[in-house]
N, C-alpha and C. Protein backbone atom coordinates (compact mmCIF):
# COMPACT_ATOMS: atom_id res chain seq x y z
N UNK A 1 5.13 -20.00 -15.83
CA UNK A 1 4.25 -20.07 -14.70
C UNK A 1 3.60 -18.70 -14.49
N UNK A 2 2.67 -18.63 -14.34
CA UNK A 2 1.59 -17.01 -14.16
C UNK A 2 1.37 -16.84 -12.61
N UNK A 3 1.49 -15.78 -12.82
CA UNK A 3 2.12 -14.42 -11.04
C UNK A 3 0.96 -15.11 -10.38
N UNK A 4 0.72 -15.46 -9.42
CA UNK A 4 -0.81 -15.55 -8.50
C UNK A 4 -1.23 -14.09 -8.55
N UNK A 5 -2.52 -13.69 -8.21
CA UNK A 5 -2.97 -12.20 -7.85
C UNK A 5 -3.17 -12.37 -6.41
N UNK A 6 -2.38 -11.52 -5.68
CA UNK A 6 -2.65 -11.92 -4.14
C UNK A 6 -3.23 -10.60 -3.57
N UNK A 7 -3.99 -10.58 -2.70
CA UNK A 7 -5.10 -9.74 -2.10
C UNK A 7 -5.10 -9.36 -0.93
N UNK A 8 -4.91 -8.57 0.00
CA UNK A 8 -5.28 -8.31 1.62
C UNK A 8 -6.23 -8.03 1.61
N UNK A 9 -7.55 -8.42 1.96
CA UNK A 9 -9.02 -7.73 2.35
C UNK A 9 -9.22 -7.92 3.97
N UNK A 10 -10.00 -7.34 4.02
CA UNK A 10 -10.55 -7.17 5.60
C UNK A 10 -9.93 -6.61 6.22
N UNK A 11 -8.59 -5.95 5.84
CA UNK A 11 -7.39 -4.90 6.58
C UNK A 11 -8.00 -4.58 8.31
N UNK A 12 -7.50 -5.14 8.94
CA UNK A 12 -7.65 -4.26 10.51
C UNK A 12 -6.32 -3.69 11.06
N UNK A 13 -6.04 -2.72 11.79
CA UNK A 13 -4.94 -2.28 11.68
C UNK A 13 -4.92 -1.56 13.59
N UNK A 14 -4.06 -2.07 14.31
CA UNK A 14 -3.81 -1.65 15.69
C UNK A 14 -2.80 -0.85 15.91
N UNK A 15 -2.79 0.73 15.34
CA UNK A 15 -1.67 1.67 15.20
C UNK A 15 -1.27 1.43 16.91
N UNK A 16 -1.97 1.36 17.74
CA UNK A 16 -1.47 1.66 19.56
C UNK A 16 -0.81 0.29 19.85
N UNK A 17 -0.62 -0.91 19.22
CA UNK A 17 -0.09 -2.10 19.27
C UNK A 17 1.69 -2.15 18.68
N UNK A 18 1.71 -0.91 17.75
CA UNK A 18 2.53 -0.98 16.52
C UNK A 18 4.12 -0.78 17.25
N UNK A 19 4.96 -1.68 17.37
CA UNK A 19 6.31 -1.03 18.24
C UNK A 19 7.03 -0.47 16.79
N UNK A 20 7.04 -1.44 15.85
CA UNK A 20 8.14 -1.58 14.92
C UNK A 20 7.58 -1.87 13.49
N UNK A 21 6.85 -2.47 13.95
CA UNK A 21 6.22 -2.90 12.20
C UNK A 21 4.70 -2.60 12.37
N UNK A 22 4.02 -2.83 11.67
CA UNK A 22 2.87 -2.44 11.65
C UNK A 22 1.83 -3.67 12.47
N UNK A 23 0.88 -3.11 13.20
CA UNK A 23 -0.03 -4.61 14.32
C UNK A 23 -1.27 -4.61 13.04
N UNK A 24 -1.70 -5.97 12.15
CA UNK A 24 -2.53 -5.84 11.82
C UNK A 24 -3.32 -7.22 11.12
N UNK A 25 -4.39 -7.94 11.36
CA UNK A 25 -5.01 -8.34 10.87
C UNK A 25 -4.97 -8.67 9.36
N UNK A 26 -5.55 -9.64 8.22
CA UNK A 26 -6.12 -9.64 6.97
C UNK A 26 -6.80 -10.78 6.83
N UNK A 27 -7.18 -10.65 5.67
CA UNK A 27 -7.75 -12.16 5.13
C UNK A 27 -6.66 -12.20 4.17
N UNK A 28 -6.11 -13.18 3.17
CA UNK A 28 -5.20 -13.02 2.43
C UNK A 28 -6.20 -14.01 1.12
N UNK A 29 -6.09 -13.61 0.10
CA UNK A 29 -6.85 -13.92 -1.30
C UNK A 29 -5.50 -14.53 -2.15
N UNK A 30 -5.84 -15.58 -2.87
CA UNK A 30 -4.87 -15.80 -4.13
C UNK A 30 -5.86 -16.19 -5.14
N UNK A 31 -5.96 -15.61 -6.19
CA UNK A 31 -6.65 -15.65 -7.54
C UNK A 31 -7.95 -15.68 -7.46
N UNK A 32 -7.82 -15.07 -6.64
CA UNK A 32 -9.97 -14.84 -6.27
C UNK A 32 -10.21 -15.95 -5.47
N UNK A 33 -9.68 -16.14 -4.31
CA UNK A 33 -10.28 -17.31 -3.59
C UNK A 33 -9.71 -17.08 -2.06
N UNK A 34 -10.21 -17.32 -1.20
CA UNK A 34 -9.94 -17.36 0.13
C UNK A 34 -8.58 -18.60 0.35
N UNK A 35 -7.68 -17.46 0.98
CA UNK A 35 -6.55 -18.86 1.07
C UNK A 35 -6.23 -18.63 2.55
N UNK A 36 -6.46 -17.52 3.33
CA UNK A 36 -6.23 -17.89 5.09
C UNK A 36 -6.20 -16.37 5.20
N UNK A 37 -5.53 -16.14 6.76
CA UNK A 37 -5.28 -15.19 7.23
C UNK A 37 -3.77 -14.78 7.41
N UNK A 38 -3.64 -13.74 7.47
CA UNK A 38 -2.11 -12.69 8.25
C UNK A 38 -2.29 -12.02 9.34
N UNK A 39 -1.41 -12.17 9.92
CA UNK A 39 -1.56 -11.21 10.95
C UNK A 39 0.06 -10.97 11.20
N UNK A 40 0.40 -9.47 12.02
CA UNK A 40 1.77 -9.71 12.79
C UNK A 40 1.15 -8.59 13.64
N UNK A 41 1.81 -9.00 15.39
CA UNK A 41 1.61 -8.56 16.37
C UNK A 41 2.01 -6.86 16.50
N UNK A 42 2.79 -6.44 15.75
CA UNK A 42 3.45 -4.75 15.74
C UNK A 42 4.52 -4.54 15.82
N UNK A 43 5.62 -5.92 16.71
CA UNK A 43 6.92 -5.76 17.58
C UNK A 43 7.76 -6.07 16.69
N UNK A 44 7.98 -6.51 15.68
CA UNK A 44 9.21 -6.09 14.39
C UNK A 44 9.04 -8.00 14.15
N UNK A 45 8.64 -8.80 14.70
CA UNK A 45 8.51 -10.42 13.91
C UNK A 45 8.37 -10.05 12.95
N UNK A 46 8.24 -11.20 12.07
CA UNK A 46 7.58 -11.67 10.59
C UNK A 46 6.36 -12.10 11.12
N UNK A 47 5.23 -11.85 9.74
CA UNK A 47 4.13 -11.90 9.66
C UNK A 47 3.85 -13.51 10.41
N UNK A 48 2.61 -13.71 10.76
CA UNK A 48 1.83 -15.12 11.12
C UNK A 48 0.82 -15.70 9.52
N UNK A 49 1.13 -16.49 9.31
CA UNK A 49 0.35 -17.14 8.01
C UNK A 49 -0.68 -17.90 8.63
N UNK A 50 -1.43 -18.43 8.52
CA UNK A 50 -2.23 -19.51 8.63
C UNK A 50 -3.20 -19.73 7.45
N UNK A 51 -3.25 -20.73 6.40
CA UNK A 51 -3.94 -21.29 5.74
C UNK A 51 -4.80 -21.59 6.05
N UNK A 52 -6.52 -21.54 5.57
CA UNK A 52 -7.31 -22.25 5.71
C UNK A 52 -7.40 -23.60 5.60
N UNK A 53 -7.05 -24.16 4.39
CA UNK A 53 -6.38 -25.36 3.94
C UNK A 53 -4.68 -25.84 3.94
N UNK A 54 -4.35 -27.07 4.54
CA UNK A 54 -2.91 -27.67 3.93
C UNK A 54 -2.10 -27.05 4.91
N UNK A 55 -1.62 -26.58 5.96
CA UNK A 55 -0.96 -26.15 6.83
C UNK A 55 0.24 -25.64 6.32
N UNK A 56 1.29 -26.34 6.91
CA UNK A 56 2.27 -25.41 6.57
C UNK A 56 3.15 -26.00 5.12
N UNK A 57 2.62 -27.24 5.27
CA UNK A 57 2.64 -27.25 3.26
C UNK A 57 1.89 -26.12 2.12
N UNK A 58 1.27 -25.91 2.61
CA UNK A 58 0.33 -24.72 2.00
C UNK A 58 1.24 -23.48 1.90
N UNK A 59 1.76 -23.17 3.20
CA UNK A 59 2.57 -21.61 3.11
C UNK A 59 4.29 -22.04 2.12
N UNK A 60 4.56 -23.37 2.28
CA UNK A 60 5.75 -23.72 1.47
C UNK A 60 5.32 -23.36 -0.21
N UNK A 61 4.23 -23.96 -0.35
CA UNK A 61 3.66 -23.93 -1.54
C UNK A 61 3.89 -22.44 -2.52
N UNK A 62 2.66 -21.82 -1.64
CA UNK A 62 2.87 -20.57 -2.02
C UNK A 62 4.13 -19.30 -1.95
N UNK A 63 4.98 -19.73 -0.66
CA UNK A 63 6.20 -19.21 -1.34
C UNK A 63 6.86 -19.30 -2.65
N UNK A 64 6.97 -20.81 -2.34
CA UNK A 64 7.92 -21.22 -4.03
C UNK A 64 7.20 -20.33 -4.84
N UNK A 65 5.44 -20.59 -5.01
CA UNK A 65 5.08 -19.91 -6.16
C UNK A 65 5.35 -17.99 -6.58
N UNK A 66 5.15 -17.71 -5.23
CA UNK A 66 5.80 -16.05 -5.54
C UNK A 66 7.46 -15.88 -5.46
N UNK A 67 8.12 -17.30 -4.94
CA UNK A 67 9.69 -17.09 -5.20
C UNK A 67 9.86 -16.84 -7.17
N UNK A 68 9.02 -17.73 -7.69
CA UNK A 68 9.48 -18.17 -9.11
C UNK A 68 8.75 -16.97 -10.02
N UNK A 69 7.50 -16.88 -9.58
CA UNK A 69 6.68 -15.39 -10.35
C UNK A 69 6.95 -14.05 -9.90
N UNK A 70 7.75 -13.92 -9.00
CA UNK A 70 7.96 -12.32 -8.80
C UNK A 70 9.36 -12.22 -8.56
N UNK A 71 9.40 -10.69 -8.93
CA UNK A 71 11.21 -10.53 -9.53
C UNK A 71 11.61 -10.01 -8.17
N UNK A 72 12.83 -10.48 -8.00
CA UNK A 72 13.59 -9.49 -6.40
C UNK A 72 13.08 -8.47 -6.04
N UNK A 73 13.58 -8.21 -4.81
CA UNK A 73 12.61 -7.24 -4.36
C UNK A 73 14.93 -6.47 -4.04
N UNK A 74 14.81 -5.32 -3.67
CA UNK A 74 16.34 -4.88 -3.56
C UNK A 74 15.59 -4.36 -1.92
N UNK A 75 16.98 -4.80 -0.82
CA UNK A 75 17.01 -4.38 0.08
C UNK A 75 17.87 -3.50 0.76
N UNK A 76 18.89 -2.84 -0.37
CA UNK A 76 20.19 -1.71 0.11
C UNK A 76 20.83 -2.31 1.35
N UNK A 77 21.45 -3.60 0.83
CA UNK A 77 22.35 -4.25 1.91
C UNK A 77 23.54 -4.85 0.83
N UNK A 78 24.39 -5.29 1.75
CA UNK A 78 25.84 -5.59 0.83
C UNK A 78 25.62 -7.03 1.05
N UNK A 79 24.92 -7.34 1.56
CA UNK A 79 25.11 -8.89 1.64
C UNK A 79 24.22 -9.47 0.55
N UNK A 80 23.36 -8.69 -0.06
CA UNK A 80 22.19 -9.11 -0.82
C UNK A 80 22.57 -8.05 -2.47
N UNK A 81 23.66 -7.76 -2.96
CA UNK A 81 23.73 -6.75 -3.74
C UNK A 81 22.92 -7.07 -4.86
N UNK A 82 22.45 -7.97 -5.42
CA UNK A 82 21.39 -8.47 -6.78
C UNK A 82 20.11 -8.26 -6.11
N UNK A 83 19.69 -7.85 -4.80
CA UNK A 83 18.24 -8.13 -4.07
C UNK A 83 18.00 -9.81 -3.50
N UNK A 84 17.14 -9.82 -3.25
CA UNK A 84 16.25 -11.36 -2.52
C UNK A 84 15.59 -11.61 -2.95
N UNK A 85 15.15 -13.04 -2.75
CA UNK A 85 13.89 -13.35 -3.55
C UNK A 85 12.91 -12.85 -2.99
N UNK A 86 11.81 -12.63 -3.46
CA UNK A 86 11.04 -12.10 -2.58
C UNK A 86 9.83 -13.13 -2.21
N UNK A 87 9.39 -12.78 -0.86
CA UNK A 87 8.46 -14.11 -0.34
C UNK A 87 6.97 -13.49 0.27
N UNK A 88 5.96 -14.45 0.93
CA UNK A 88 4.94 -13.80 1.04
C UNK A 88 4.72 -12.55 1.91
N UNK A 89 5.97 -12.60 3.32
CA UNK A 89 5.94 -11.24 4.05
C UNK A 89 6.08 -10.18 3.48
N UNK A 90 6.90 -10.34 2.35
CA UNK A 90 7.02 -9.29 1.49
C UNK A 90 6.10 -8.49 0.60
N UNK A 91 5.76 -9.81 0.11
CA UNK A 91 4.18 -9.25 -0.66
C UNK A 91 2.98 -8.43 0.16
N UNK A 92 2.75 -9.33 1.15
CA UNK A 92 1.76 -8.62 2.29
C UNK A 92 2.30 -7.51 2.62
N UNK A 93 3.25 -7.09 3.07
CA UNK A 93 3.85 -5.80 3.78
C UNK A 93 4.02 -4.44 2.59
N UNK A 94 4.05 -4.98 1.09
CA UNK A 94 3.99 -3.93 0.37
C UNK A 94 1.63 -3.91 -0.01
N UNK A 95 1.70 -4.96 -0.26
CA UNK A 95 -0.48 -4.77 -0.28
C UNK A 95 -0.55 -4.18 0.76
N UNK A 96 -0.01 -4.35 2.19
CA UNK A 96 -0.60 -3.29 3.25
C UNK A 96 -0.12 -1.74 3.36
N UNK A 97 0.91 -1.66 2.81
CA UNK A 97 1.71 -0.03 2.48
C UNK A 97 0.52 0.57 1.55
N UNK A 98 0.11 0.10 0.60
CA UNK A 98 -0.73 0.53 -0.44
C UNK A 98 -2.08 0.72 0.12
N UNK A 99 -2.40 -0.24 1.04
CA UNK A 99 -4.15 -0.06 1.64
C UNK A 99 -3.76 1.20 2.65
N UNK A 100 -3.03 0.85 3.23
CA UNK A 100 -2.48 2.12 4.14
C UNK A 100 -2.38 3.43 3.86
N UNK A 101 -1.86 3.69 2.81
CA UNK A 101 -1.67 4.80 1.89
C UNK A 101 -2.89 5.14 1.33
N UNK A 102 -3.65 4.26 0.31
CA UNK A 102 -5.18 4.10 -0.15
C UNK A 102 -5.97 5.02 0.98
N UNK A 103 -6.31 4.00 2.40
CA UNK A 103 -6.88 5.03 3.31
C UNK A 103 -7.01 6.38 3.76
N UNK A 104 -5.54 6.41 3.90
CA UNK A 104 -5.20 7.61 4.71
C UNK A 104 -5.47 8.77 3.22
N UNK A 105 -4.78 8.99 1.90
CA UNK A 105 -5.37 9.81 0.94
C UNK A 105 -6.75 9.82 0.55
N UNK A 106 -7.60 8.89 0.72
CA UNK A 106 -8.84 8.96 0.39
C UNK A 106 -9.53 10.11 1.18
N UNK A 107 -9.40 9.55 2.52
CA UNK A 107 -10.15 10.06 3.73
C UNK A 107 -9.77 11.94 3.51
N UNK A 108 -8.22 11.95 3.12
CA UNK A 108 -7.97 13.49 3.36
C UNK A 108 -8.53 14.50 2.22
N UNK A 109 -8.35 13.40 1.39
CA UNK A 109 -9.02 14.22 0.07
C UNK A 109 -10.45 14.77 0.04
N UNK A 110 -11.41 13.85 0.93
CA UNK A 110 -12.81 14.55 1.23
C UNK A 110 -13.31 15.70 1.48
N UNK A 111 -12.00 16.42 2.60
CA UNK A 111 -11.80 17.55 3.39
C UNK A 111 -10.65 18.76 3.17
N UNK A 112 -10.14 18.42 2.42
CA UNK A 112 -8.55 18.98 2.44
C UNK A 112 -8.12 19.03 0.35
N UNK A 113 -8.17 20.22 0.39
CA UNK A 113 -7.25 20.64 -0.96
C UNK A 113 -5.96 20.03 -1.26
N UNK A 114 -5.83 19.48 -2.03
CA UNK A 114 -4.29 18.50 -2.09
C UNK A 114 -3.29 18.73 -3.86
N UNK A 115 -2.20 19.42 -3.43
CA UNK A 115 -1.61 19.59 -4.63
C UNK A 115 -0.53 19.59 -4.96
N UNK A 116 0.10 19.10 -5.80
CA UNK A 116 1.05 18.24 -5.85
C UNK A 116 1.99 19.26 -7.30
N UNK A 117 2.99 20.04 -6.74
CA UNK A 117 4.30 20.83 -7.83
C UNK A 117 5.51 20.26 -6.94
N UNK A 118 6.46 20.32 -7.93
CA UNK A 118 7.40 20.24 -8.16
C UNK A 118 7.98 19.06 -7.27
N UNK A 119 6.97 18.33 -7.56
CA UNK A 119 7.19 16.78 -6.75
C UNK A 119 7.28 16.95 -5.24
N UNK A 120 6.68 17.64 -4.86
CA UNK A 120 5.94 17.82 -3.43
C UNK A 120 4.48 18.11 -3.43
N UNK A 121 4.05 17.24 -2.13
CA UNK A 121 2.88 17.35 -1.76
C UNK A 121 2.12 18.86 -1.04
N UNK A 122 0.89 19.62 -1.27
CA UNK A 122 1.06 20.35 -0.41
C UNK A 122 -0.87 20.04 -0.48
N UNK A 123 -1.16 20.53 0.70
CA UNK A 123 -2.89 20.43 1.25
C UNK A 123 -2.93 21.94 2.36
N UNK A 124 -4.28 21.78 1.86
CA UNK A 124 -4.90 23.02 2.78
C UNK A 124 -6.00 22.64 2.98
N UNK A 125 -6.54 23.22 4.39
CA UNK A 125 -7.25 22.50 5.54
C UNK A 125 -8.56 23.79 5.47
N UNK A 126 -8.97 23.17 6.55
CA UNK A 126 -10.23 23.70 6.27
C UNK A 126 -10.85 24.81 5.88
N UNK A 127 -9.83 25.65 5.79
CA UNK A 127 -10.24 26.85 4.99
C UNK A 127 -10.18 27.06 3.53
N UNK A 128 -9.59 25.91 2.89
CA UNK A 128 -10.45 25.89 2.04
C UNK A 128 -10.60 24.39 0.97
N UNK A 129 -11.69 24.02 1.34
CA UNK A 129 -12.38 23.14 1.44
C UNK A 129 -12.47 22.76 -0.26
N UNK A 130 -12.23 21.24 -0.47
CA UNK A 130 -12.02 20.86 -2.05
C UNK A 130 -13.30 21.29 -2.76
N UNK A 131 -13.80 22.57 -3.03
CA UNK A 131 -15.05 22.49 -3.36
C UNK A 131 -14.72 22.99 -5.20
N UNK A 132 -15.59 22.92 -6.26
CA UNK A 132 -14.84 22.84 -7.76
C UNK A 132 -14.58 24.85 -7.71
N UNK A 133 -14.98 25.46 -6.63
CA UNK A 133 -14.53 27.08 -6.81
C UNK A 133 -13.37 27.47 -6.17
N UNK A 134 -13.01 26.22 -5.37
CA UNK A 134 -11.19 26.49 -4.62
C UNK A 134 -10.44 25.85 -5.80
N UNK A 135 -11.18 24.80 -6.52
CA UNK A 135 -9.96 24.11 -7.00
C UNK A 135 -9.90 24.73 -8.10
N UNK A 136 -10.75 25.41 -8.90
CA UNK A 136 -10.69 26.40 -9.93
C UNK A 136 -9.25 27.48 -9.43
N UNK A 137 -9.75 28.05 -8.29
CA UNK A 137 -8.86 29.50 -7.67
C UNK A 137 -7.43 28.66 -7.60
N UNK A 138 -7.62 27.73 -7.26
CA UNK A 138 -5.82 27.11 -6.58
C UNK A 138 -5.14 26.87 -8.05
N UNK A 139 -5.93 25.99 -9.18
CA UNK A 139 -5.42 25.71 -10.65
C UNK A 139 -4.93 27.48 -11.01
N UNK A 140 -5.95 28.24 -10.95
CA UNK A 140 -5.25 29.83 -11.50
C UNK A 140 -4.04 30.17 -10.70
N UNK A 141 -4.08 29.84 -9.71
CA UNK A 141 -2.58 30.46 -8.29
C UNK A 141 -1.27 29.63 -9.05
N UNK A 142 -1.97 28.18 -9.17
CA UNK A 142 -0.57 27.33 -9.53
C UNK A 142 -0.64 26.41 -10.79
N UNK A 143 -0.92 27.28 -12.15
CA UNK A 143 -1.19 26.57 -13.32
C UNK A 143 0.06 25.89 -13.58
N UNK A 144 1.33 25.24 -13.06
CA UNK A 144 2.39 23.95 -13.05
C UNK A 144 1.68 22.97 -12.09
N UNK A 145 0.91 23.10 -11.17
CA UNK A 145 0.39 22.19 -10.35
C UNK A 145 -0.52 21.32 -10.49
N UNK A 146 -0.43 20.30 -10.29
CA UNK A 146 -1.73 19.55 -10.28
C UNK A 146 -2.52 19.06 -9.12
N UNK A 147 -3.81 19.78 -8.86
CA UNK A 147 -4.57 19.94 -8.05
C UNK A 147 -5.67 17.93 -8.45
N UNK A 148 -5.08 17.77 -6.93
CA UNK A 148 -5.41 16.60 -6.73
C UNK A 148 -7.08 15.83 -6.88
N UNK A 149 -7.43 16.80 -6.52
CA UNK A 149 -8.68 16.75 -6.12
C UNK A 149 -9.74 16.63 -7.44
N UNK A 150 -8.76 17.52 -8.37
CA UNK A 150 -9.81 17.69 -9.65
C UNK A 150 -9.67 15.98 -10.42
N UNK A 151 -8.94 14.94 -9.96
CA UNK A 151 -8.71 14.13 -11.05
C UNK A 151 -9.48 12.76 -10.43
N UNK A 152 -9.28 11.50 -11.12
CA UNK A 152 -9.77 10.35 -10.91
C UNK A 152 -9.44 10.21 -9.34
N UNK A 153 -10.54 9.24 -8.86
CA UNK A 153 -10.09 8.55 -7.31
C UNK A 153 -8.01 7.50 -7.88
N UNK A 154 -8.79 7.01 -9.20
CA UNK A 154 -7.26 5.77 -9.66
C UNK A 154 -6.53 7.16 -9.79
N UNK A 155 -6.26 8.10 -10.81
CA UNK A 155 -5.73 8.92 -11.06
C UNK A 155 -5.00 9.62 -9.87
N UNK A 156 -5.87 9.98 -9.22
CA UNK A 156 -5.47 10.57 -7.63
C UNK A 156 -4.19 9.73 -6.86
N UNK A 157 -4.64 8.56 -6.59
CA UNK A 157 -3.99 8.05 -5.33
C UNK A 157 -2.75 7.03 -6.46
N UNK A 158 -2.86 7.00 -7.36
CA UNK A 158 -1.66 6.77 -8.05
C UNK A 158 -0.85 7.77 -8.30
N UNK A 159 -0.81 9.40 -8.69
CA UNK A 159 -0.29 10.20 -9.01
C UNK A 159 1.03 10.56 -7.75
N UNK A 160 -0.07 10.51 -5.96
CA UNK A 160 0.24 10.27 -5.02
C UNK A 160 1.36 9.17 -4.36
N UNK A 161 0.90 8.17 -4.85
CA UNK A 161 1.99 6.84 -4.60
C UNK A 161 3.12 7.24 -5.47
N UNK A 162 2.75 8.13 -6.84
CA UNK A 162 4.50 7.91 -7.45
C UNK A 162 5.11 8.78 -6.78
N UNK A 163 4.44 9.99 -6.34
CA UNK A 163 5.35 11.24 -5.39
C UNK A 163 6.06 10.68 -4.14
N UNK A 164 5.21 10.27 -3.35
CA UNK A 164 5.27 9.62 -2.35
C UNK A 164 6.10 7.98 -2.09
N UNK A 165 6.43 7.50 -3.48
CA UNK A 165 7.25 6.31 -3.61
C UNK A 165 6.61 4.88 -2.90
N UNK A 166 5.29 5.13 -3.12
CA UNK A 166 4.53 3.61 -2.36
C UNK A 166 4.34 2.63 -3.59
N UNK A 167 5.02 1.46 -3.54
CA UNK A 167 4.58 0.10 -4.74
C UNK A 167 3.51 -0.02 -4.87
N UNK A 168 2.94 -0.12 -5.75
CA UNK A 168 1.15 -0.71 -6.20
C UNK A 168 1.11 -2.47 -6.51
């Protein structure tokens, strides 16, 4: 059976809503096609599904299908020592860690020097500004480092997620 490709687009996100989990909006995609919305309120529930089509046969559906195509997810509990299966809250809650993450490095990288030794992150602010004559000066200061800024947008915010430990 082949993985679905599942999608969050339209991300809205209510950080002042957020008690416990994250307050946020999506559209949710499976294999290039509109299959409904997500949402969860902020206060630590499980996500809200709603299908466009097929109700809550629809959300049964698509569990089974990411129960059988995707491998455990491990939750560092004794009651679960092999992991869980993993289901659609799960999926959504790691696509939104990643858009989340996506955002927030994009945006900083515009403004902010970002460089990454000895498996720490480090940035500098507005004084001096990612321009190719800081990132030249910062590569000579810290030739073990890799200066963020000089590489791909994919390159970038993947290099980032492995430091940082976010799933893709």
């Amino acid at each position: 059976m082949k993985k679905p490709q599942i999608e969050l687009r339209n991300i809205k996100t209510h950080s002042g809503l957020s008690k416990e989990t994250h307050a946020y909006t999506a559209t949710l995609w499976v294999d290039g096609k509109r299959w409904g919305t997500v949402e969860n309120d902020g206060h630590g529930g499980p996500d809200n599904q709603h299908p466009d089509k097929g109700g809550g046969p629809a959300v049964i559906a698509l569990e089974n299908l990411i129960k059988e195509t995707h491998p455990k997810r491990w939750v560092g509990s004794d009651f679960f020592p092999n992991g869980c299966d993993q289901d659609l809250e799960g999926v959504c809650a790691e696509l939104l860690e990643v858009a989340l993450h996506t955002r927030f490095w994009t945006r900083k990288l515009k403004s902010q020097l970002v460089m990454v030794e000895g498996g720490e992150i480090f940035t500098w602010k507005r004084k001096f500004p990612p321009t190719p004559k800081n990132i030249s000066h910062l590569q000579g200061k810290h030739p073990d480092g890799v200066i963020i800024n000089s590489l791909s947008k994919v390159e970038a915010l993947e290099t980032l997620r492995q430091v940082e430990g976010v799933n893709a």
